[in-house]
Protein backbone atom coordinates (compact mmCIF):
# COMPACT_ATOMS: atom_id res chain seq x y z
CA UNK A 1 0.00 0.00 0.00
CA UNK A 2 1.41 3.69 -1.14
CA UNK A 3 1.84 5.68 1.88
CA UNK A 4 3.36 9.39 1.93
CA UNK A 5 5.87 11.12 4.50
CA UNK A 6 4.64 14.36 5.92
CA UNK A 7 5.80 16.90 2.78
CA UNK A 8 8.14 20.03 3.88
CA UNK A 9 7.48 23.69 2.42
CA UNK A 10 10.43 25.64 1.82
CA UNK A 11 9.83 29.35 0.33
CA UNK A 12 12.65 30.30 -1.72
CA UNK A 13 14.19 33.77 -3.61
CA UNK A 14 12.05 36.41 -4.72
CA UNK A 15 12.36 37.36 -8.70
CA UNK A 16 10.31 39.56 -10.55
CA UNK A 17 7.60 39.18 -8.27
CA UNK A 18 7.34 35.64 -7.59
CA UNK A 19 8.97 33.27 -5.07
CA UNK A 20 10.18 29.90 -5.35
CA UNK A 21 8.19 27.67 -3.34
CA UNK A 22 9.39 23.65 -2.46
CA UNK A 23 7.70 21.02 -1.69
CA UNK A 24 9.56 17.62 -1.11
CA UNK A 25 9.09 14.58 0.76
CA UNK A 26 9.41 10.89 -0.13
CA UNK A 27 6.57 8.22 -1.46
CA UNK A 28 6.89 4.78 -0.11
CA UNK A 29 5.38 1.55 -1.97
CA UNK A 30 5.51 -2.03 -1.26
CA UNK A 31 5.31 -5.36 -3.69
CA UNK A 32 1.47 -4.98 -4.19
CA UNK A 33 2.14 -1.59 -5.69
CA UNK A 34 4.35 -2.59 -8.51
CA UNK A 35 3.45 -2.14 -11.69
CA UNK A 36 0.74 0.58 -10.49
CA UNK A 37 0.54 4.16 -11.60
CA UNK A 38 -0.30 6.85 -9.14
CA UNK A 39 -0.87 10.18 -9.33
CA UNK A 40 0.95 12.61 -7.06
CA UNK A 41 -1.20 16.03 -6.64
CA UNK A 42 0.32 19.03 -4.89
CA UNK A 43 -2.00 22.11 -3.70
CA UNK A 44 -0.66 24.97 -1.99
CA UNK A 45 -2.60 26.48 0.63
CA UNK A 46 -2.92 29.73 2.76
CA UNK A 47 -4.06 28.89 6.11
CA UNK A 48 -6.26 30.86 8.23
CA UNK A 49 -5.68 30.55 12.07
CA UNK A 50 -7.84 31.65 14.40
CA UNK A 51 -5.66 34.34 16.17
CA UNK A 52 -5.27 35.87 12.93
CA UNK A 53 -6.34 39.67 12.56
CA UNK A 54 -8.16 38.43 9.05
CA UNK A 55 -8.39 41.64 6.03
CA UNK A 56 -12.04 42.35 5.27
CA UNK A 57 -13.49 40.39 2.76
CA UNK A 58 -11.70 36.95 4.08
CA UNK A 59 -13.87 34.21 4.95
CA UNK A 60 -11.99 32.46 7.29
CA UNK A 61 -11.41 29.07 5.39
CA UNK A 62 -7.81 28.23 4.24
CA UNK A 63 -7.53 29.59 0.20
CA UNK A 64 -6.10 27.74 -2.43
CA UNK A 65 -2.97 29.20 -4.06
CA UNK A 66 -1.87 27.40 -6.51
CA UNK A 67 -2.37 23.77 -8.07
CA UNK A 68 1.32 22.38 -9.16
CA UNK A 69 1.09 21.61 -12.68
CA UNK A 70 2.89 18.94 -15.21
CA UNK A 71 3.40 19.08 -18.65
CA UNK A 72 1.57 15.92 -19.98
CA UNK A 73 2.48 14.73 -23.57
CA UNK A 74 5.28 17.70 -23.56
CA UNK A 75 2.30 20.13 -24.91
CA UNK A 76 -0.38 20.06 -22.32
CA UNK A 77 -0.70 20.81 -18.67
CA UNK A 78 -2.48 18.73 -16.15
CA UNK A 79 -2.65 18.63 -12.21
CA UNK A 80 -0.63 15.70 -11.26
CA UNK A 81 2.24 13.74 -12.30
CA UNK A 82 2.08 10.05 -13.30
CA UNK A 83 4.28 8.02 -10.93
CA UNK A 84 4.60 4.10 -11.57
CA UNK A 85 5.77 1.88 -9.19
CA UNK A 86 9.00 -0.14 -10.83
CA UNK A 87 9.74 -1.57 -7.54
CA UNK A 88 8.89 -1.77 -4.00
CA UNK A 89 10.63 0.86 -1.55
CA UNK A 90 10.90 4.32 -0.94
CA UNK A 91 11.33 7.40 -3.87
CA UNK A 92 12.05 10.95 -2.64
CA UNK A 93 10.04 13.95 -4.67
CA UNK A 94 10.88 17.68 -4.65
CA UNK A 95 8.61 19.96 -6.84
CA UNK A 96 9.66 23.70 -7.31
CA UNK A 97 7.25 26.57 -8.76
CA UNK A 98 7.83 29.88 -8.94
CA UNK A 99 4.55 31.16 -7.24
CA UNK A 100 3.01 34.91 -7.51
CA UNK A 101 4.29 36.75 -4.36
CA UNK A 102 0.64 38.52 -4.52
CA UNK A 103 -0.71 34.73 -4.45
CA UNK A 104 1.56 34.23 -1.58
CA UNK A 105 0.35 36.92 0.20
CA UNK A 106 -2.99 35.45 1.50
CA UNK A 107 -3.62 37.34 4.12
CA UNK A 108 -3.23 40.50 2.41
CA UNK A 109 -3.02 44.55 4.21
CA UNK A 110 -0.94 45.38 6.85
CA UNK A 111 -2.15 45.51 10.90
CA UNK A 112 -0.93 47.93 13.59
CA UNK A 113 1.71 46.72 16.04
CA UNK A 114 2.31 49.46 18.07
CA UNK A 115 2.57 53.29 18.14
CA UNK A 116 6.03 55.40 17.38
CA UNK A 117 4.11 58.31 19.06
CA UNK A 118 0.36 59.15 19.55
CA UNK A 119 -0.41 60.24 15.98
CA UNK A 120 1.72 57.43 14.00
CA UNK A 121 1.38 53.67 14.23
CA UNK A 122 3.95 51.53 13.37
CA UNK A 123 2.44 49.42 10.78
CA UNK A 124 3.72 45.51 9.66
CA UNK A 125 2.42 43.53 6.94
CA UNK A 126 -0.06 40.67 8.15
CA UNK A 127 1.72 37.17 8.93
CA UNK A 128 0.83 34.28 6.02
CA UNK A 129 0.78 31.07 6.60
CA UNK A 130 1.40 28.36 3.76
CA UNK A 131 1.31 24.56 3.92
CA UNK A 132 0.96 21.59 0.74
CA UNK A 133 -1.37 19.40 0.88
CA UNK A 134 0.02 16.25 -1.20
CA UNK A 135 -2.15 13.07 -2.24
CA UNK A 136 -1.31 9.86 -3.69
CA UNK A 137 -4.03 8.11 -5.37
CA UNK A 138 -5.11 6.14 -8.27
CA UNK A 139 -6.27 7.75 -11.37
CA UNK A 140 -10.15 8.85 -10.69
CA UNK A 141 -13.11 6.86 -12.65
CA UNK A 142 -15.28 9.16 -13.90
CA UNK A 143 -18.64 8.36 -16.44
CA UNK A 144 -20.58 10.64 -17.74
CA UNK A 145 -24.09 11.05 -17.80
CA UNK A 146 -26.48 11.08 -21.27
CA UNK A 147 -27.83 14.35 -21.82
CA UNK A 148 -31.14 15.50 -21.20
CA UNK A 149 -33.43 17.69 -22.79
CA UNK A 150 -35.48 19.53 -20.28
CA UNK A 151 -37.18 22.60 -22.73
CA UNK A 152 -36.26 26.27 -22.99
CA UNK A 153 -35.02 28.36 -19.85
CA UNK A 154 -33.77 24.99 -17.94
């Protein structure tokens, strides 16, 4: 059975307005899982604690940044990367993207920390907190309904 280790987030330089973000970690398989193809899916969240003095306008759930992509076919993109299982043990993944920094910052404005005198706060920018959520699955069965006819203004 596939099992994951608990993935690590590095943030990285910042160039032309976006950062490198890492995410690595390892993937281990055992004898039943050779020959099998998996899909490895990384999402990178912003999380939302509940100490933190939220902007307006933020709903208090955790907000997808970004969805790693592959290139699939060397033309298209797609949300995962095919991994197959040649033989049973442990293999080691690190996946960098260069990530907006305006993505990045998810919990956007600035709050006020203290006061340089009575007229003028001293003003920092609002902590963000990131984490990857990684999955290892098999490829999704999906079907498709027939299509309906249900008259004008469905």
């Amino acid at each position: 059975m596939a099992t994951l280790s608990t993935p690590t987030v590095t943030l990285g330089a910042i160039s032309g307005g976006k950062r490198d973000v890492t995410v690595a970690g390892s993937m281990s398989f055992d004898a039943s899982d050779v020959g099998r193809t998996y899909r490895l899916e990384i999402e990178l969240y912003g999380e939302d604690l509940a100490g933190d003095k939220l902007p307006s306008g933020d709903s208090g759930a955790d907000d997808l940044i970004s969805t790693f992509m592959w290139l699939a076919s060397g033309v298209l993109l797609r949300s995962y990367k095919a991994v197959t299982v040649l033989a049973a043990g442990t293999v080691n993944y690190s996946e960098k993207r260069a990530i907006d920094t305006a993505k990045l910052d998810e919990d956007a404005g600035t709050e006020i920390v203290g006061w340089a005198d009575i007229n003028t706060p001293i003003l920092m920018p609002r902590a963000d907190e990131v984490y990857a959520k990684v999955t290892l699955g098999m490829a999704p069965v999906t079907k498709r309904s027939a299509t309906i006819t249900a008259g004008i203004g469905v």
